[in-house]
PDB file of N, CA and C in Angstrom:
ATOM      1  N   UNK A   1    -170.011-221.924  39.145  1.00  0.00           N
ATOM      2  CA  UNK A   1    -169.196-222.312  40.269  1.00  0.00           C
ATOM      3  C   UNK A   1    -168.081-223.234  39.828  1.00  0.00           C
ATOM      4  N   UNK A   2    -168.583-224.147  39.028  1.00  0.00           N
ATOM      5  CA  UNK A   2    -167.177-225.019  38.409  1.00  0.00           C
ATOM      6  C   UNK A   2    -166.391-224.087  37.758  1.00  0.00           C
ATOM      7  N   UNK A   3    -167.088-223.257  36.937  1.00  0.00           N
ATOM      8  CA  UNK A   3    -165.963-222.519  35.968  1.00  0.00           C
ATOM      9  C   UNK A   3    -164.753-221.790  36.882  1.00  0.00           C
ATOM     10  N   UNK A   4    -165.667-220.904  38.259  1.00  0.00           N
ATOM     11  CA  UNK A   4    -164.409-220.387  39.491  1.00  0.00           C
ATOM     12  C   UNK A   4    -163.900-221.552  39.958  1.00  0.00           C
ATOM     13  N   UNK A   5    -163.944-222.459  40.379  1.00  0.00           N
ATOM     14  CA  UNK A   5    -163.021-223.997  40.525  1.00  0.00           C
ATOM     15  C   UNK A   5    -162.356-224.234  39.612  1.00  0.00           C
ATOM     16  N   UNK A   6    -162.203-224.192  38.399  1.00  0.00           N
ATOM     17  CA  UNK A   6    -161.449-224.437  37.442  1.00  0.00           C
ATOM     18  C   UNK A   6    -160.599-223.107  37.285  1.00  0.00           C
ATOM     19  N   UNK A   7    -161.015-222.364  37.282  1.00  0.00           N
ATOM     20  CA  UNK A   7    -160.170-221.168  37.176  1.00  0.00           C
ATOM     21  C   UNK A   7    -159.207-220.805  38.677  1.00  0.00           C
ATOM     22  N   UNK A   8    -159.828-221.051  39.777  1.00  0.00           N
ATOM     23  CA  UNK A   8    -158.780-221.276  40.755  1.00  0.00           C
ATOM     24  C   UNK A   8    -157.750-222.455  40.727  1.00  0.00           C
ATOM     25  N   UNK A   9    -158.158-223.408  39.750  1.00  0.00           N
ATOM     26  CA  UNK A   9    -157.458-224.266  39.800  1.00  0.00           C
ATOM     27  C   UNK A   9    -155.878-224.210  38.776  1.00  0.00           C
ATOM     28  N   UNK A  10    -156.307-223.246  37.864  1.00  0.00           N
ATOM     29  CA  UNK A  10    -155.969-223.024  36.853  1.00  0.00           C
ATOM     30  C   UNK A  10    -154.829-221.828  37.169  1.00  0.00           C
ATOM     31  N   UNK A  11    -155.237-221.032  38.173  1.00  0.00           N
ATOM     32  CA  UNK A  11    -154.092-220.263  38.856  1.00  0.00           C
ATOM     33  C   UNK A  11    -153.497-220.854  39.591  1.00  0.00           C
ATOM     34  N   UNK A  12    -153.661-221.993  40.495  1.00  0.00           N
ATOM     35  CA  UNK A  12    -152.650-222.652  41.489  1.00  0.00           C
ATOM     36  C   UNK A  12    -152.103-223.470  40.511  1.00  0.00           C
ATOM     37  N   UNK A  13    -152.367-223.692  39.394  1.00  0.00           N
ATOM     38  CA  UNK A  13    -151.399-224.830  38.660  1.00  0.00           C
ATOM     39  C   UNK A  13    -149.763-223.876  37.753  1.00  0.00           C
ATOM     40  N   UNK A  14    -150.645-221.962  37.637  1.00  0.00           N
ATOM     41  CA  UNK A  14    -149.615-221.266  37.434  1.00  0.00           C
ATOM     42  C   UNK A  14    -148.356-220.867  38.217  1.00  0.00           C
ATOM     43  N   UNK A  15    -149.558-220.587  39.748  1.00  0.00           N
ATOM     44  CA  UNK A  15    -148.768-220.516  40.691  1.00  0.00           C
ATOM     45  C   UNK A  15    -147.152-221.609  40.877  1.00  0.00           C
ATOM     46  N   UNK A  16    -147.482-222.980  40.857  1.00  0.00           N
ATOM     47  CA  UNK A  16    -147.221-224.212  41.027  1.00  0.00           C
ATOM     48  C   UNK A  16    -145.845-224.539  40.157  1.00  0.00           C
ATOM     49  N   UNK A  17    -146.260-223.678  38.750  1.00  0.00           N
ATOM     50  CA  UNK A  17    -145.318-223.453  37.644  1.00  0.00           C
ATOM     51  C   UNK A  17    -144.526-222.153  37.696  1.00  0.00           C
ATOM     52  N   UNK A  18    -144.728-221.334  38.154  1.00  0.00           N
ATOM     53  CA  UNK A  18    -144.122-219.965  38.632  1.00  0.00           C
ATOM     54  C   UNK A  18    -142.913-220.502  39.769  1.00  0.00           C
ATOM     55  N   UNK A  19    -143.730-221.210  40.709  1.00  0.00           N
ATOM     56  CA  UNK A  19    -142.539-221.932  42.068  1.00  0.00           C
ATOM     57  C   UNK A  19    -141.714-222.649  41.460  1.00  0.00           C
ATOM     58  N   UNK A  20    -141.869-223.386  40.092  1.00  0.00           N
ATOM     59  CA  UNK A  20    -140.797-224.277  39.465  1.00  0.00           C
ATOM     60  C   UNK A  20    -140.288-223.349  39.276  1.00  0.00           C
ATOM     61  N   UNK A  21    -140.379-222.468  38.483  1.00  0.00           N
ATOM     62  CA  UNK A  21    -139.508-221.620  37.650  1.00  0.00           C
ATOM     63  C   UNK A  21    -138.690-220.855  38.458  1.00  0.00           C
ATOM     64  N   UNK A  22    -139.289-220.351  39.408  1.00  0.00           N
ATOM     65  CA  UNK A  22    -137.695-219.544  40.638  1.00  0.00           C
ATOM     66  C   UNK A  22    -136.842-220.650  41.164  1.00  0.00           C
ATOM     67  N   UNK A  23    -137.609-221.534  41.333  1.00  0.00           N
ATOM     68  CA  UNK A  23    -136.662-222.670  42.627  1.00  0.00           C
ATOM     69  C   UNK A  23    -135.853-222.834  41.239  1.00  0.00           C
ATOM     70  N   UNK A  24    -135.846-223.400  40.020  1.00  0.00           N
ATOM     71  CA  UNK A  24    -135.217-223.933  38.725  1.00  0.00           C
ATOM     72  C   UNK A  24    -134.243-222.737  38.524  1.00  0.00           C
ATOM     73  N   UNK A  25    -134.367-221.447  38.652  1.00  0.00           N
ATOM     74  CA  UNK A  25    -133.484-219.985  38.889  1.00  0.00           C
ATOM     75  C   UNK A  25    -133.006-220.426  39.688  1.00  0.00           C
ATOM     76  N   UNK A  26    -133.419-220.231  40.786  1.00  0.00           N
ATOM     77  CA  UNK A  26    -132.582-220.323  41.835  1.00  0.00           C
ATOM     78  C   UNK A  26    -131.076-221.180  42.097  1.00  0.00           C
ATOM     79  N   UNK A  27    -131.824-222.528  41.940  1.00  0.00           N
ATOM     80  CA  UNK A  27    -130.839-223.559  41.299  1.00  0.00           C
ATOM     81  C   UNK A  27    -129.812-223.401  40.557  1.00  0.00           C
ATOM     82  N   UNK A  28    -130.275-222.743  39.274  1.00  0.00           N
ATOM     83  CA  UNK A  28    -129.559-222.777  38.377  1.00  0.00           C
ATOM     84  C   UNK A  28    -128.337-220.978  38.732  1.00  0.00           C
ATOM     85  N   UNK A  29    -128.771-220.408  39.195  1.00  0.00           N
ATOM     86  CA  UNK A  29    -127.873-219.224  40.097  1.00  0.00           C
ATOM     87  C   UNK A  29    -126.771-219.670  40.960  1.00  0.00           C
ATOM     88  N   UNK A  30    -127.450-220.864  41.873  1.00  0.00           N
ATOM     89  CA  UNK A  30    -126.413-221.723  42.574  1.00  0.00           C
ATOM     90  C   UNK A  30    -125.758-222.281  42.097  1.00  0.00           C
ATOM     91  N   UNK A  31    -125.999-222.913  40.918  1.00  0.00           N
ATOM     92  CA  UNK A  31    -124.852-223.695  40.489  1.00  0.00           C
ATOM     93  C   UNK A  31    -123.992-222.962  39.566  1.00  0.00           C
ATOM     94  N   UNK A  32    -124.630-221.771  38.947  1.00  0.00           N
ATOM     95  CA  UNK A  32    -123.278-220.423  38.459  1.00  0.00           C
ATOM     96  C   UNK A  32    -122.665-220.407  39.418  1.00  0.00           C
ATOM     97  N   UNK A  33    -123.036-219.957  40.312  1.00  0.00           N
ATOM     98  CA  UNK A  33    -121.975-219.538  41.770  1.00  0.00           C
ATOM     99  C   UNK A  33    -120.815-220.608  42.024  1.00  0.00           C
ATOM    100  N   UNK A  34    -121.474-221.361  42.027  1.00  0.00           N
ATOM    101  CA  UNK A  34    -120.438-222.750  42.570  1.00  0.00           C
ATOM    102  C   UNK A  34    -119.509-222.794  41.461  1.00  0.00           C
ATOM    103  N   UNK A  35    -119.673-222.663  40.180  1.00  0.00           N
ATOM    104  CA  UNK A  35    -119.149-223.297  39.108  1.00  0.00           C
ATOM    105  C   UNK A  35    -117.664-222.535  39.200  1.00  0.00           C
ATOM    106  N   UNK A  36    -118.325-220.843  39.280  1.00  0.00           N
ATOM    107  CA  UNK A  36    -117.427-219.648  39.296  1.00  0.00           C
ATOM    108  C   UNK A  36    -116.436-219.853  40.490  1.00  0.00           C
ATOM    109  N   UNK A  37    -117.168-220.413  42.039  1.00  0.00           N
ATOM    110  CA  UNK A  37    -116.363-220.512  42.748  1.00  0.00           C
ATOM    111  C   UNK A  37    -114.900-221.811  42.186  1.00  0.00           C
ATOM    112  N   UNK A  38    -115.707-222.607  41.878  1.00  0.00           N
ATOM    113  CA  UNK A  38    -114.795-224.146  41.566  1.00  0.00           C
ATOM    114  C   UNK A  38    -114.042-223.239  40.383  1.00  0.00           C
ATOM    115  N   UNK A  39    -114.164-222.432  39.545  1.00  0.00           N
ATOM    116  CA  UNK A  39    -113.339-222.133  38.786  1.00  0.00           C
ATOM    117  C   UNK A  39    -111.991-221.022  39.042  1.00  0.00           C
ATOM    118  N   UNK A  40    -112.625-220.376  40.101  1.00  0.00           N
ATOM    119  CA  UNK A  40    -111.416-219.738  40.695  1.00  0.00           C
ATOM    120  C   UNK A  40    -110.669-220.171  41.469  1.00  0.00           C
ATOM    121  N   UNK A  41    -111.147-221.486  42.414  1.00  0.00           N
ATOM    122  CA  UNK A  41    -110.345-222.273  42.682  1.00  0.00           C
ATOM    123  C   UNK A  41    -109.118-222.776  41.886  1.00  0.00           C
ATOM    124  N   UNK A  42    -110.133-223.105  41.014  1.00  0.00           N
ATOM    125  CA  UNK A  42    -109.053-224.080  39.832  1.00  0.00           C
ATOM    126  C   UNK A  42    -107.812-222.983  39.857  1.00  0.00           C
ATOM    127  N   UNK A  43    -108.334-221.982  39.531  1.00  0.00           N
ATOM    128  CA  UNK A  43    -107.286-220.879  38.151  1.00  0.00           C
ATOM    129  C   UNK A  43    -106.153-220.559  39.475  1.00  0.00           C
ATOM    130  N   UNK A  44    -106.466-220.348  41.072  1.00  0.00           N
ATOM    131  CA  UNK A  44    -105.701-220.257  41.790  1.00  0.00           C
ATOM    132  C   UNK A  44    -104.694-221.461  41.955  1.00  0.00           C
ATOM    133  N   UNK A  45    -104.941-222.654  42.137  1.00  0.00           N
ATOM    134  CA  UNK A  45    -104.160-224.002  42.098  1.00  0.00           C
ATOM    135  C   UNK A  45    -103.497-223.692  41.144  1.00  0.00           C
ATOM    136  N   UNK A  46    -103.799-223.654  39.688  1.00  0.00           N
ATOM    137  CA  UNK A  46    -102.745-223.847  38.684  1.00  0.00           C
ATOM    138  C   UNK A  46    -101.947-222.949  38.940  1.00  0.00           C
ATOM    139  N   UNK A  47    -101.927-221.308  39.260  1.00  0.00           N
ATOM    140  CA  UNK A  47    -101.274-220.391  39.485  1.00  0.00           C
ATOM    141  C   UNK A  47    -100.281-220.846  40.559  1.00  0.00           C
ATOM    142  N   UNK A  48    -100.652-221.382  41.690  1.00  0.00           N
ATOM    143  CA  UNK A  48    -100.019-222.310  42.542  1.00  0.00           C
ATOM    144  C   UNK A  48     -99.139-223.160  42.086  1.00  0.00           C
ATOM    145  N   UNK A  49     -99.490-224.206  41.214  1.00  0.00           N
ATOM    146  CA  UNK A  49     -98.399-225.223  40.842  1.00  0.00           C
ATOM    147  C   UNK A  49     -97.486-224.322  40.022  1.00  0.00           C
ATOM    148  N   UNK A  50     -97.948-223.343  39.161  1.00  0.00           N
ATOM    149  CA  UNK A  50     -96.860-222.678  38.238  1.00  0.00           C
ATOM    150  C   UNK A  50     -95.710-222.410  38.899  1.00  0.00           C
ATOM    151  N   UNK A  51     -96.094-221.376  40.105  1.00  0.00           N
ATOM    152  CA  UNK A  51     -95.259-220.787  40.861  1.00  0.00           C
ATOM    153  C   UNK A  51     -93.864-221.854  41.496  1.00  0.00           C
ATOM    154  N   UNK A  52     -95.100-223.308  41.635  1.00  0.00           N
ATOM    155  CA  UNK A  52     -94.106-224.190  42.566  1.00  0.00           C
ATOM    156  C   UNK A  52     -93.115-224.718  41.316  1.00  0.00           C
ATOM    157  N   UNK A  53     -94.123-225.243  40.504  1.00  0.00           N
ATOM    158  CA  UNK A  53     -92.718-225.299  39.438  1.00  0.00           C
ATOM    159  C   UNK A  53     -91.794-224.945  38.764  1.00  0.00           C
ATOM    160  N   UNK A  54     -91.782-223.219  39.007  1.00  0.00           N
ATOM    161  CA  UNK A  54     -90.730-222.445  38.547  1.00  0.00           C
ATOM    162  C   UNK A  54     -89.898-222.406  39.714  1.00  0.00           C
ATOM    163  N   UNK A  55     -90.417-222.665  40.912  1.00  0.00           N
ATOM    164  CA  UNK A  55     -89.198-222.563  42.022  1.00  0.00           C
ATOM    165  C   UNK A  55     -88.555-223.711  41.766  1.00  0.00           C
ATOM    166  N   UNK A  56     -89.095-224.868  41.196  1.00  0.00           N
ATOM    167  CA  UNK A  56     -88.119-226.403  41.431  1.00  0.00           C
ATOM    168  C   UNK A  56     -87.338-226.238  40.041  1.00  0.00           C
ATOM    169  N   UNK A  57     -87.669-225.515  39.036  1.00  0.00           N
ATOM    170  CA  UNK A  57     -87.011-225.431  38.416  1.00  0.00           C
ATOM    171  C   UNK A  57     -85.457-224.344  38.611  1.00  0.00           C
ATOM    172  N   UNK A  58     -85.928-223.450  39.113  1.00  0.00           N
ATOM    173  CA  UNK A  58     -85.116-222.360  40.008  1.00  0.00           C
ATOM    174  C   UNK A  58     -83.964-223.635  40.514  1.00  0.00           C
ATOM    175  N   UNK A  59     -84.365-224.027  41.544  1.00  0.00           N
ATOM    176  CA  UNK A  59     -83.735-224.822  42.618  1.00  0.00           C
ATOM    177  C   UNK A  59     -82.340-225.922  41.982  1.00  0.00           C
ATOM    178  N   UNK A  60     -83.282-226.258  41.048  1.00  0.00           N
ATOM    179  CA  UNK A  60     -82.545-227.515  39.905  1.00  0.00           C
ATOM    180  C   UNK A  60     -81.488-226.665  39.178  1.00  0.00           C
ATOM    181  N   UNK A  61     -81.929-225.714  38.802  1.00  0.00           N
ATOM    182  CA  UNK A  61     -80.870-224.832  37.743  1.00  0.00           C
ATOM    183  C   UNK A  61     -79.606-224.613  39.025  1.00  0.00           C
ATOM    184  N   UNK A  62     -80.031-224.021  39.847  1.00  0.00           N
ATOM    185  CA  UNK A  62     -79.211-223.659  40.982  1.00  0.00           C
ATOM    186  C   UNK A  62     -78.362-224.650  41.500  1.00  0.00           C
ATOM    187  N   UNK A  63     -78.741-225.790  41.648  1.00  0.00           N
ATOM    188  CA  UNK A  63     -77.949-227.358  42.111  1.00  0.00           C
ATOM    189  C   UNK A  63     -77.056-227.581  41.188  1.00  0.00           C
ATOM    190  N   UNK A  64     -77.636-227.662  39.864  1.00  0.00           N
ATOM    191  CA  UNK A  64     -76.827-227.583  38.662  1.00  0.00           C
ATOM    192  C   UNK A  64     -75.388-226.936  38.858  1.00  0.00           C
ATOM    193  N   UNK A  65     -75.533-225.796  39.052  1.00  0.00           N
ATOM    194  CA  UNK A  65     -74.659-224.562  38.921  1.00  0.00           C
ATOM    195  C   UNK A  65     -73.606-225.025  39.979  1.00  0.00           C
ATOM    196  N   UNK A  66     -74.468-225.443  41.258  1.00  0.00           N
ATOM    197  CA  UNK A  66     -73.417-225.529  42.412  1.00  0.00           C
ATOM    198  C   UNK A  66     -72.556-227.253  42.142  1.00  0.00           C
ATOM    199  N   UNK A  67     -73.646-228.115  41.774  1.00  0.00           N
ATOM    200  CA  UNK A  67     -72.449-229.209  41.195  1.00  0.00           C
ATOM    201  C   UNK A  67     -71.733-228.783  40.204  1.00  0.00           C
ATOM    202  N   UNK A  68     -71.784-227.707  39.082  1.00  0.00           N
ATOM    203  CA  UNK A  68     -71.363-228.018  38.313  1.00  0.00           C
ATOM    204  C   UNK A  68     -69.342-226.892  38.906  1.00  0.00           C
ATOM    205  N   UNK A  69     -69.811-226.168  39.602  1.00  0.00           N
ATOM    206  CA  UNK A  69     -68.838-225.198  40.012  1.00  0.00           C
ATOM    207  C   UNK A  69     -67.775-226.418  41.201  1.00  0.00           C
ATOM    208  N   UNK A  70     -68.602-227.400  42.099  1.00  0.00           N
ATOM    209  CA  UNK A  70     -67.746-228.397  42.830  1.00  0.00           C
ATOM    210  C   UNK A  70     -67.388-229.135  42.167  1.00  0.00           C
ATOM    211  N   UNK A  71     -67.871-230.033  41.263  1.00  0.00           N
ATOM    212  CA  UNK A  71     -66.931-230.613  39.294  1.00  0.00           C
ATOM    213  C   UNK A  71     -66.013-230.044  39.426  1.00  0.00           C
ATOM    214  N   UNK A  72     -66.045-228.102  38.890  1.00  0.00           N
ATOM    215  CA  UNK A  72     -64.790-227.872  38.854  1.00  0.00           C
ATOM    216  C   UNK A  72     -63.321-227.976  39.753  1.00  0.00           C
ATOM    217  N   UNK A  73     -63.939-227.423  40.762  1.00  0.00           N
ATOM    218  CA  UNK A  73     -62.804-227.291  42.036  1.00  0.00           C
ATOM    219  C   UNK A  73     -62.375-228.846  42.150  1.00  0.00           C
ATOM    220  N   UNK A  74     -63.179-229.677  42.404  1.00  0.00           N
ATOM    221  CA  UNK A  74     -62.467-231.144  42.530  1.00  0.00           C
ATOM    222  C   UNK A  74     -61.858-231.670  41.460  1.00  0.00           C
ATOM    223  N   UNK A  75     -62.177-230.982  39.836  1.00  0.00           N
ATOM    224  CA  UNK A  75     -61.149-231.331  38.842  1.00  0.00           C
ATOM    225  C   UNK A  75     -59.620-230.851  39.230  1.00  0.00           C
ATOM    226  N   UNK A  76     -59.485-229.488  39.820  1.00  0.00           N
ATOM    227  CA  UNK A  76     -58.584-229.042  40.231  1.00  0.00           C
ATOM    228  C   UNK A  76     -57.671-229.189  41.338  1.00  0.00           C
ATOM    229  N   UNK A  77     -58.505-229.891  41.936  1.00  0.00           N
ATOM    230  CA  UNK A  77     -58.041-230.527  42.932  1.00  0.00           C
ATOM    231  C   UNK A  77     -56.991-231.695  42.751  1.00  0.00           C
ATOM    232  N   UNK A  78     -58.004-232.808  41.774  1.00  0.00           N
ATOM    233  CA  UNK A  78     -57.358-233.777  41.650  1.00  0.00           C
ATOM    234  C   UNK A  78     -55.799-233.386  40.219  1.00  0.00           C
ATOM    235  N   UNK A  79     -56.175-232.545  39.762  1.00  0.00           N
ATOM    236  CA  UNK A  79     -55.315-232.081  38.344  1.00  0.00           C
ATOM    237  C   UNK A  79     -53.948-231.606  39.439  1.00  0.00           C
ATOM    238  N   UNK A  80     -54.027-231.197  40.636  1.00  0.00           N
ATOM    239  CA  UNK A  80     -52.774-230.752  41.216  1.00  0.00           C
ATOM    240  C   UNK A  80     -52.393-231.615  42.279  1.00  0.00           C
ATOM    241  N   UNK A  81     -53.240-232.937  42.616  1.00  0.00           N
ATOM    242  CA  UNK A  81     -52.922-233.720  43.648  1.00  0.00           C
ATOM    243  C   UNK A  81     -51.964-234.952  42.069  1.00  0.00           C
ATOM    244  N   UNK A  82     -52.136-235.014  40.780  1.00  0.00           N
ATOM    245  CA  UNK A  82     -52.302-235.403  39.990  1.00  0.00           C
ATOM    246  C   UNK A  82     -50.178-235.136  40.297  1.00  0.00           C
ATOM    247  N   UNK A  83     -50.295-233.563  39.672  1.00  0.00           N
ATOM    248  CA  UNK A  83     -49.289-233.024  39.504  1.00  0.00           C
ATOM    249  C   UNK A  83     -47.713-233.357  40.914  1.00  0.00           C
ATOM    250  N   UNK A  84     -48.811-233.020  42.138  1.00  0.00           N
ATOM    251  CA  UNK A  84     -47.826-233.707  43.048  1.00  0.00           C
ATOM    252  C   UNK A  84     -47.575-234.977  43.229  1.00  0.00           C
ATOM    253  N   UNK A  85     -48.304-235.868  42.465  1.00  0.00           N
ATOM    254  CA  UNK A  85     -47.964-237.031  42.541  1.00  0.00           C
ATOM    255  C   UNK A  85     -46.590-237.512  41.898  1.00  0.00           C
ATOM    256  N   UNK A  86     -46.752-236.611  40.143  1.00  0.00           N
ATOM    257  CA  UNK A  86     -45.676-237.033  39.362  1.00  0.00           C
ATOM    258  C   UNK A  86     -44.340-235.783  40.009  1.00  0.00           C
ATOM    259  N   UNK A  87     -44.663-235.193  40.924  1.00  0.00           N
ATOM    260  CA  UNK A  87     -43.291-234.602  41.326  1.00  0.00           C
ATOM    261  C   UNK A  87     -42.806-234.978  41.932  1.00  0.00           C
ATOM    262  N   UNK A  88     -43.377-236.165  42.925  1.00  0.00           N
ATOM    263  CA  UNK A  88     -42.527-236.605  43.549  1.00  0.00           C
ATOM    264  C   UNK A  88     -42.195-238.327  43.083  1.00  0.00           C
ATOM    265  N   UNK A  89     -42.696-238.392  42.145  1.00  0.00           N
ATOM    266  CA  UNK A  89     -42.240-239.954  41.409  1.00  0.00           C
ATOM    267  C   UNK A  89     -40.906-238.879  40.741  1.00  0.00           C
ATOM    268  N   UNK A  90     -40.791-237.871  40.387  1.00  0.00           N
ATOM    269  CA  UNK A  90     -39.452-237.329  39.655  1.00  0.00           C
ATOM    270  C   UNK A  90     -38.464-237.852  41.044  1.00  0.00           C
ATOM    271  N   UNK A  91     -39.355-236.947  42.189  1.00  0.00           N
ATOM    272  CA  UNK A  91     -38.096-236.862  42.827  1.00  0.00           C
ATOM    273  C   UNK A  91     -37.420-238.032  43.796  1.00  0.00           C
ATOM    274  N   UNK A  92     -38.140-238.985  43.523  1.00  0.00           N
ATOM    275  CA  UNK A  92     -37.792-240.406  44.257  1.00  0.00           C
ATOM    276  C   UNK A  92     -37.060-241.078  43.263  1.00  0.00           C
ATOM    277  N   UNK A  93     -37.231-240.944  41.772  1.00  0.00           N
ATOM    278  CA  UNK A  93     -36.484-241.548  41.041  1.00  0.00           C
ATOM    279  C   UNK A  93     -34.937-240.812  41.113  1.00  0.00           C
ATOM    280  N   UNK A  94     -35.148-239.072  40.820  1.00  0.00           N
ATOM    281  CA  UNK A  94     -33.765-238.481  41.305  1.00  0.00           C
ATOM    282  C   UNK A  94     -32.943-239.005  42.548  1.00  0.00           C
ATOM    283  N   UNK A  95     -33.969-239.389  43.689  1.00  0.00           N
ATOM    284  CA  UNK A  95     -33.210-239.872  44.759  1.00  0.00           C
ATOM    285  C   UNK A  95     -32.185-241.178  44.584  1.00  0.00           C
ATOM    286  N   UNK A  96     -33.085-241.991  43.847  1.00  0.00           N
ATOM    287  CA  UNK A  96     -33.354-243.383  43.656  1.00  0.00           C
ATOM    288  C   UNK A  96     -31.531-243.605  42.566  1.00  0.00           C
ATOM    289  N   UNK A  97     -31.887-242.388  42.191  1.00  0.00           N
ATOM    290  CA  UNK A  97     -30.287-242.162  40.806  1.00  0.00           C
ATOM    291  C   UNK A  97     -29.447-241.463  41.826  1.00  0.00           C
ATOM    292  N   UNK A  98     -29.167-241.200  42.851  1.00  0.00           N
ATOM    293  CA  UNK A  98     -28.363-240.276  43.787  1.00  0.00           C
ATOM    294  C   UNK A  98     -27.974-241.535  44.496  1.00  0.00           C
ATOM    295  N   UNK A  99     -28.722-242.567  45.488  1.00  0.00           N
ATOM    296  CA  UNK A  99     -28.710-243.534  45.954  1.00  0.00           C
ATOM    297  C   UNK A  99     -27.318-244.444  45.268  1.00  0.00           C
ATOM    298  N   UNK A 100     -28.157-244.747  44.414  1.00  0.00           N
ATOM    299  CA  UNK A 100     -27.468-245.694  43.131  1.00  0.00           C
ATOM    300  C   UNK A 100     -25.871-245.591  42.601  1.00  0.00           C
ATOM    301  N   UNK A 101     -25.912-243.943  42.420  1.00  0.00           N
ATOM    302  CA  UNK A 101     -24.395-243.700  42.560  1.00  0.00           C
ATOM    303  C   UNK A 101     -23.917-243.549  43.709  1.00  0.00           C
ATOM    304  N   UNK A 102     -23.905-243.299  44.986  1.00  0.00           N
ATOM    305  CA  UNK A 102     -23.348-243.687  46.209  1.00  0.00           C
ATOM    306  C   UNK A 102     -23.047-244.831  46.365  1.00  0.00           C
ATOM    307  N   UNK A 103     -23.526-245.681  45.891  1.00  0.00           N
ATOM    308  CA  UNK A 103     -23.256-246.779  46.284  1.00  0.00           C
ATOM    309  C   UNK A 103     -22.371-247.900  44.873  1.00  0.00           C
ATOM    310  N   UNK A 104     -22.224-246.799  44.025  1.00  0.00           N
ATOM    311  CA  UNK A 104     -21.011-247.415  43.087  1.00  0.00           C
ATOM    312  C   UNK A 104     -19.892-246.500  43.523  1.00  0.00           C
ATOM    313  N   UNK A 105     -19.997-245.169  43.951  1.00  0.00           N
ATOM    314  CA  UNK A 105     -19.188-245.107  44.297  1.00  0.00           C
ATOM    315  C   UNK A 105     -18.411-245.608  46.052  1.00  0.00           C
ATOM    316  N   UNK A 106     -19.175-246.178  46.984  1.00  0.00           N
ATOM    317  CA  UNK A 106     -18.925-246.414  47.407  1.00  0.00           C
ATOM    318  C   UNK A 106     -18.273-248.126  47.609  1.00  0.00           C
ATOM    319  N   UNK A 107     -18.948-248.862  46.684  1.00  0.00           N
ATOM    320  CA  UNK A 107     -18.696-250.178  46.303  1.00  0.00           C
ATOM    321  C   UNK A 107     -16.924-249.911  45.715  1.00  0.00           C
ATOM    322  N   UNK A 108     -16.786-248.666  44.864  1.00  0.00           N
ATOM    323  CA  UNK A 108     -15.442-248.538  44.160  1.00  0.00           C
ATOM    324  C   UNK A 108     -14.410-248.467  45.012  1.00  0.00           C
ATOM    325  N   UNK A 109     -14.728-247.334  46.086  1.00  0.00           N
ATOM    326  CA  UNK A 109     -14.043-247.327  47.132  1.00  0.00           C
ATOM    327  C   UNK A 109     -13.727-248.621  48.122  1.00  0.00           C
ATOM    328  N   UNK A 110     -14.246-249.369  48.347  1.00  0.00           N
ATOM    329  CA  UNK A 110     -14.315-250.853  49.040  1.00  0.00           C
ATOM    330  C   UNK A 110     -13.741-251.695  48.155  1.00  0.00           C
ATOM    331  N   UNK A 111     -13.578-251.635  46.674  1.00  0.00           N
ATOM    332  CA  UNK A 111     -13.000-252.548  46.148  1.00  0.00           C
ATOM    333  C   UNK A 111     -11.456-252.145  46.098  1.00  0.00           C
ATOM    334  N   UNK A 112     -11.318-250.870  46.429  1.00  0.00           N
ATOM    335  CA  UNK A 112     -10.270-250.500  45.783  1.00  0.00           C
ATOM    336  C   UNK A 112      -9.104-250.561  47.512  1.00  0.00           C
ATOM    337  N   UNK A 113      -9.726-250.399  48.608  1.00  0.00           N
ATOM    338  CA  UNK A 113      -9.264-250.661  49.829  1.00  0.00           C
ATOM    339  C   UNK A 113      -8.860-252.129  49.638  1.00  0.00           C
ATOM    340  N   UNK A 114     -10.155-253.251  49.338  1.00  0.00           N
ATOM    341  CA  UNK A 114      -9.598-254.708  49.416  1.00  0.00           C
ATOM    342  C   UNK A 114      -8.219-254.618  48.656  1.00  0.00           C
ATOM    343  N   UNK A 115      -8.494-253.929  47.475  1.00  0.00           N
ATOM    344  CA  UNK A 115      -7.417-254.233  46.887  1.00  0.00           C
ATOM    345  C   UNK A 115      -6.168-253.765  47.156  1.00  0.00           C
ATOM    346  N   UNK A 116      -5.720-252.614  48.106  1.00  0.00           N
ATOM    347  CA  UNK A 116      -4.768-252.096  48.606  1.00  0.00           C
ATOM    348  C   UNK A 116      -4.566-253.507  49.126  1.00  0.00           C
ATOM    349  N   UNK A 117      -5.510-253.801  50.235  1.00  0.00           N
ATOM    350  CA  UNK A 117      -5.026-254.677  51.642  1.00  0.00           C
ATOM    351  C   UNK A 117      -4.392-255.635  50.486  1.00  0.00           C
ATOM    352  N   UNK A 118      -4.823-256.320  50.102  1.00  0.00           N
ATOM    353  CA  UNK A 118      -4.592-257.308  49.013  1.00  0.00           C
ATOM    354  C   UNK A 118      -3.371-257.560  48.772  1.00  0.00           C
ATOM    355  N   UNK A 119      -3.049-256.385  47.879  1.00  0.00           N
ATOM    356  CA  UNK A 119      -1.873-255.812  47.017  1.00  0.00           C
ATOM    357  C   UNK A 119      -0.843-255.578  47.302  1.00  0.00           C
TER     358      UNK A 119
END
């Protein structure tokens, strides 16, 4: 009778070790799963940031391009506001020399009246 007590005992202690061993599967199945899930997570995020950082890079190249094309036009801008500036310093000085002789010749003329009256 002890020996069937010991031997039932001896199967519930297999039993006991059999239940470790699935629940310890089991476990260890779950945490493949999870791992696989957390890893496709991951691999999706990075795929994510890639994407986002080729658009900001996109974006940047593109800003680039568009400052670098308004640079130009406002070089051109100022290169012909530049140009009208010195055309009309020509033409105020031309004035400025037109002026200048009017008024020698008109000074000549006035001296030359006094000097009639004068004379």
């Amino acid at each position: 009778r002890l020996r069937g007590v010991s031997v039932a005992f001896s199967l519930w202690e297999d039993h006991i070790e059999a239940c470790k061993q699935d629940e310890q599967g089991a476990a260890h199945a779950w945490m493949q799963e999870r791992i696989s899930e957390l890893e496709t997570a991951r691999a999706s995020t990075e795929q994510e940031l890639q994407e986002e950082l080729a658009a900001e890079r996109d974006n940047r190249a593109r800003m680039q391009r568009v400052v670098g094309e308004q640079g130009e036009q406002l070089q051109e801008v100022v290169t012909q506001a530049a140009a009208t500036v010195e055309a009309e310093r020509q033409r105020c000085r031309e004035l400025e020399l037109a002026a200048e002789e009017q008024r020698r010749i008109l000074q000549r003329r006035h001296d030359q009246r006094v000097a009639r009256v004068a004379g």
